[in-house]
Protein backbone atom coordinates (compact mmCIF):
# COMPACT_ATOMS: atom_id res chain seq x y z
CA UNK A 1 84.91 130.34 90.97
CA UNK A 2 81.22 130.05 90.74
CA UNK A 3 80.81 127.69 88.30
CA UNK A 4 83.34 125.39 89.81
CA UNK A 5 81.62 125.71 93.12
CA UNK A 6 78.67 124.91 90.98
CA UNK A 7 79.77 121.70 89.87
CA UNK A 8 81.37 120.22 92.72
CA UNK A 9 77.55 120.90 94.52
CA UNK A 10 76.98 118.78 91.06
CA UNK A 11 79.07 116.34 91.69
CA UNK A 12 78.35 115.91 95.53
CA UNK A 13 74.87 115.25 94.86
CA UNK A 14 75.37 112.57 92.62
CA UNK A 15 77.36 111.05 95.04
CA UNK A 16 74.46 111.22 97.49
CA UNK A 17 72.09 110.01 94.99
CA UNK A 18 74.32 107.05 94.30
CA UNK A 19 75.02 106.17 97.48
CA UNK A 20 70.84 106.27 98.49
CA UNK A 21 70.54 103.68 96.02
CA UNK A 22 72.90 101.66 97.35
CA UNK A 23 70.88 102.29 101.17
CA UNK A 24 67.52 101.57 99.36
CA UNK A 25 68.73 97.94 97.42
CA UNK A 26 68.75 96.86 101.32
CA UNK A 27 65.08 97.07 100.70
CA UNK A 28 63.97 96.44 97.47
CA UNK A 29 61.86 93.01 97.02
CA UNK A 30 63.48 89.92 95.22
CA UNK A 31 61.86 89.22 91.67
CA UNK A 32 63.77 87.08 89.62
CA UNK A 33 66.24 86.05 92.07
CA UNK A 34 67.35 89.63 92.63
CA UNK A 35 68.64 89.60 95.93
CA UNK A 36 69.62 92.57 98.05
CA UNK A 37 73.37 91.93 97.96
CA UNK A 38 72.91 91.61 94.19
CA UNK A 39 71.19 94.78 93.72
CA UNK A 40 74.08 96.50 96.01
CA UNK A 41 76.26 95.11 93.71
CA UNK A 42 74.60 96.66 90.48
CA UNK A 43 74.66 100.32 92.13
CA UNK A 44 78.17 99.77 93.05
CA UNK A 45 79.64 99.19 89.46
CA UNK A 46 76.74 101.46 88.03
CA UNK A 47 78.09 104.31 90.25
CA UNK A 48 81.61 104.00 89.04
CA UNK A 49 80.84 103.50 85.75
CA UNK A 50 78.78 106.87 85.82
CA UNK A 51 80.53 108.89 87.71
CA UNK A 52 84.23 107.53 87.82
CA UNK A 53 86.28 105.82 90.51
CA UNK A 54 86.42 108.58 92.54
CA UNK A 55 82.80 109.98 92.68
CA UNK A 56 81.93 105.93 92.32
CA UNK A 57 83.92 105.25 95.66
CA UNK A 58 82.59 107.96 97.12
CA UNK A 59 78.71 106.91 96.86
CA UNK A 60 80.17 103.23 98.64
CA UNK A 61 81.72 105.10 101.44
CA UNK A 62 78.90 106.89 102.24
CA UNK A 63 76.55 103.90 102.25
CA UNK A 64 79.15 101.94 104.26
CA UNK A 65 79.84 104.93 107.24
CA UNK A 66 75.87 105.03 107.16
CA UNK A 67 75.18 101.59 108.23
CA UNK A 68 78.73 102.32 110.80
CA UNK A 69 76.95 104.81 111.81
CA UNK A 70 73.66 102.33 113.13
CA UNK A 71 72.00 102.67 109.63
CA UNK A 72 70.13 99.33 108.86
CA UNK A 73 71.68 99.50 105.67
CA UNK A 74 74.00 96.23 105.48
CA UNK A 75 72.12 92.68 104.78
CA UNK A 76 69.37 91.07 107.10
CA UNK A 77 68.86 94.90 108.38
CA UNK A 78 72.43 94.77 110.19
CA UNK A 79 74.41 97.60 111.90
CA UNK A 80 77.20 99.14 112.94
CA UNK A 81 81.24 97.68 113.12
CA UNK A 82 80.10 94.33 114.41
CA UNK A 83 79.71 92.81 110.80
CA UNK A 84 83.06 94.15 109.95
CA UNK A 85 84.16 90.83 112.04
CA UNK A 86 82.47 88.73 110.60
CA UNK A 87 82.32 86.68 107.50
CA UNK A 88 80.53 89.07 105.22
CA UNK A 89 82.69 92.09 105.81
CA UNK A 90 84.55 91.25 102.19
CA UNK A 91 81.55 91.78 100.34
CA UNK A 92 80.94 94.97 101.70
CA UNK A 93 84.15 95.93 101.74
CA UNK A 94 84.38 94.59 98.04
CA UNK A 95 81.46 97.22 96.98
CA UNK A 96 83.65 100.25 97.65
CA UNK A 97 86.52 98.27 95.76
CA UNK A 98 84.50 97.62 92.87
CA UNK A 99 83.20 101.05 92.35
CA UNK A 100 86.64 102.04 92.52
CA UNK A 101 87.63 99.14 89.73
CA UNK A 102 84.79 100.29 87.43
CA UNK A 103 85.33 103.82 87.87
CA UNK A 104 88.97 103.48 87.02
CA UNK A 105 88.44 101.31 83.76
CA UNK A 106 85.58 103.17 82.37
CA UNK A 107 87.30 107.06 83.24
CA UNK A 108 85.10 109.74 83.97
CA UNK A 109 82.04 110.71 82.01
CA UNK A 110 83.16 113.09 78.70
CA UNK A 111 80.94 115.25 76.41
CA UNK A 112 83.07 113.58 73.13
CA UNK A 113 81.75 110.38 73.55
CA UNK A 114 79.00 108.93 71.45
CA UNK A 115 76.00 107.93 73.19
CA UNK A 116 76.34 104.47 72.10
CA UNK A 117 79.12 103.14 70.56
CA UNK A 118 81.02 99.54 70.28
CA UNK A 119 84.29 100.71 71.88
CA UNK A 120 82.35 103.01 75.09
CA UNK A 121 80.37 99.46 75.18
CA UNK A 122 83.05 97.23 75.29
CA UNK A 123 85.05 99.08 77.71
CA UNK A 124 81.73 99.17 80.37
CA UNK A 125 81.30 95.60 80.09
CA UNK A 126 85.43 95.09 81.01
CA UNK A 127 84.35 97.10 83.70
CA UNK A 128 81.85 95.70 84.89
CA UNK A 129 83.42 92.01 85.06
CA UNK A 130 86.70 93.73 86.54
CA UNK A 131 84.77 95.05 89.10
CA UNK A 132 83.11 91.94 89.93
CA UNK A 133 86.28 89.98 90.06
CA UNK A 134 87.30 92.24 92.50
CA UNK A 135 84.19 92.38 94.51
CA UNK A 136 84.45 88.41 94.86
CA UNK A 137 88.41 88.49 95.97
CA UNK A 138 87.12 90.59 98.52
CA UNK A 139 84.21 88.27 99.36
CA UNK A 140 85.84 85.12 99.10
CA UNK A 141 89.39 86.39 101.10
CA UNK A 142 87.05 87.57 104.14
CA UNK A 143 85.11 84.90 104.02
CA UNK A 144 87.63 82.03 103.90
CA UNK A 145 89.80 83.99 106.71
CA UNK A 146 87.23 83.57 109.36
CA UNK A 147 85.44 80.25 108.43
CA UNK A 148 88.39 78.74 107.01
CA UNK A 149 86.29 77.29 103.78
CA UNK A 150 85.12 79.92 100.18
CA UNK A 151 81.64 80.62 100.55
CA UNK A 152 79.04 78.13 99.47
CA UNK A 153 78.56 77.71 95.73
CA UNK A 154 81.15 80.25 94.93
CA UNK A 155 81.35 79.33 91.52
CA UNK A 156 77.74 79.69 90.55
CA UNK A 157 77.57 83.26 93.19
CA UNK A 158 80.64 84.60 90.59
CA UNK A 159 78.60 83.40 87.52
CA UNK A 160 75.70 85.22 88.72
CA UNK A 161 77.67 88.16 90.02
CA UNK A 162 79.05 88.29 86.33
CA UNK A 163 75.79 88.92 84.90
CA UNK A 164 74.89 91.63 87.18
CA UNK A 165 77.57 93.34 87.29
CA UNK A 166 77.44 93.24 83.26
CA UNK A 167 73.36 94.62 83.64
CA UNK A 168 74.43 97.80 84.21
CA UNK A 169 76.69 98.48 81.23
CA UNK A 170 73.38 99.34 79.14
CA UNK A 171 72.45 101.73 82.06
CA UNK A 172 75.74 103.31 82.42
CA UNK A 173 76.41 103.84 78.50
CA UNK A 174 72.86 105.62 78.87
CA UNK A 175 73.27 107.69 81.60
CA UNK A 176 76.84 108.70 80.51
CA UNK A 177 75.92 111.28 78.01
CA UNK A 178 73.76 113.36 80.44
CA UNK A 179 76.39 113.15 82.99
CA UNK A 180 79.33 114.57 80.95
CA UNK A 181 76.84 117.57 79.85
CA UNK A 182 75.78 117.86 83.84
CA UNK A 183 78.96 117.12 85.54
CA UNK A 184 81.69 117.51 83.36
CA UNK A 185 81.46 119.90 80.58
CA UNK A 186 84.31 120.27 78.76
CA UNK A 187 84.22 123.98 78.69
CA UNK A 188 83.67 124.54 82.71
CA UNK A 189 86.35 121.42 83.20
CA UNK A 190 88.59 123.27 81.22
CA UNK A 191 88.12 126.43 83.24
CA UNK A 192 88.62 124.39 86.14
CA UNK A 193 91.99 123.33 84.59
CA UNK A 194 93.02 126.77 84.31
CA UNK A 195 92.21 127.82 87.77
CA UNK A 196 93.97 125.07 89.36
CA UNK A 197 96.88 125.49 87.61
CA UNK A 198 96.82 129.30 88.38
CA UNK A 199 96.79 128.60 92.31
CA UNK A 200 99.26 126.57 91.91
CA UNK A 201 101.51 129.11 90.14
CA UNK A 202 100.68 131.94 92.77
CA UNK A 203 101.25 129.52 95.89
CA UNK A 204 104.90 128.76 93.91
CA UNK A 205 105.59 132.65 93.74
């Protein structure tokens, strides 16, 4: 019981951790064309791709009910459930989306993986474009439903949303390792198993 309390304090934190990230990219400066919303982006899929689609969406729904909550989290410093109406609420809603996308594909974190390999590469960077597809649908459907036109140079915003979205797959295949030892070791998941499946049996009988 300990240990499983143990990791879910874990697991929580890197939720929180992820999700700060995604509060701080509001912030960060803009070298090489880096833009806030493209930075939110990378934390998104990296999140996901680290922790899995559920820890992943978790870290976006935190980040989104702290700028509901009058966080100046959202672009341009904005606040609360106003942007929700507006044009931009499919890109935001399209973070927690693609966190859940690369979360999904990639699978939680596992101690048999290698730390680098072809196949855990491969399957990041399908990811990581999935996820951006997904993020854009969102984007593009929100946008086009209250302006009545995609947003401006759509084509070139995907392109580039691509290639960030595909910058985290070296992060993520390095991070991955220490997670699975951290977060999901297969001896204390296994335990976890077991427990589960007990309470289960005694709430039966």
């Amino acid at each position: 019981m300990k240990e499983t309390s143990k990791l879910s304090a874990l697991r929580s934190t890197a939720t929180l951790t992820f999700a700060l990230m995604l509060c701080l990219a509001t912030f960060i400066p803009s070298p090489f064309y880096i833009k806030p919303r493209d930075a939110h982006l990378f934390c998104a899929v990296l999140a996901g791709s680290v922790l899995g689609g559920f820890s992943g969406a978790g870290a976006a729904g935190i980040y989104i009910i702290a700028g509901i909550s009058g966080l100046k989290v959202f672009l341009n410093g904005e606040r609360g459930w106003k942007i929700f109406t507006g044009e931009y609420a499919g890109f935001i809603w399209g973070l927690f989306i693609a966190s859940i996308i690369s979360g999904l594909i990639a699978g939680i974190p596992l101690e048999t993986e290698k730390k680098v390999s072809l196949k855990t590469l491969l399957v990041l960077a399908a990811a990581s474009i999935a996820a951006s597809f997904s993020y854009l649908a969102a984007g593009a459907a929100f946008y086009y439903r209250a302006l009545q036109e995609f947003p401006p140079r759509f084509m070139q915003t995907a392109v580039w949303n691509i290639t960030i979205s595909l910058a985290s797959v070296p992060f993520s295949a390095f991070i991955r390792p220490a997670a699975a030892k951290i977060l999901y070791p297969s001896d204390k998941v296994n335990r976890e198993i077991e427990e589960f499946l007990r309470k289960n049996k005694s709430r039966k009988h």
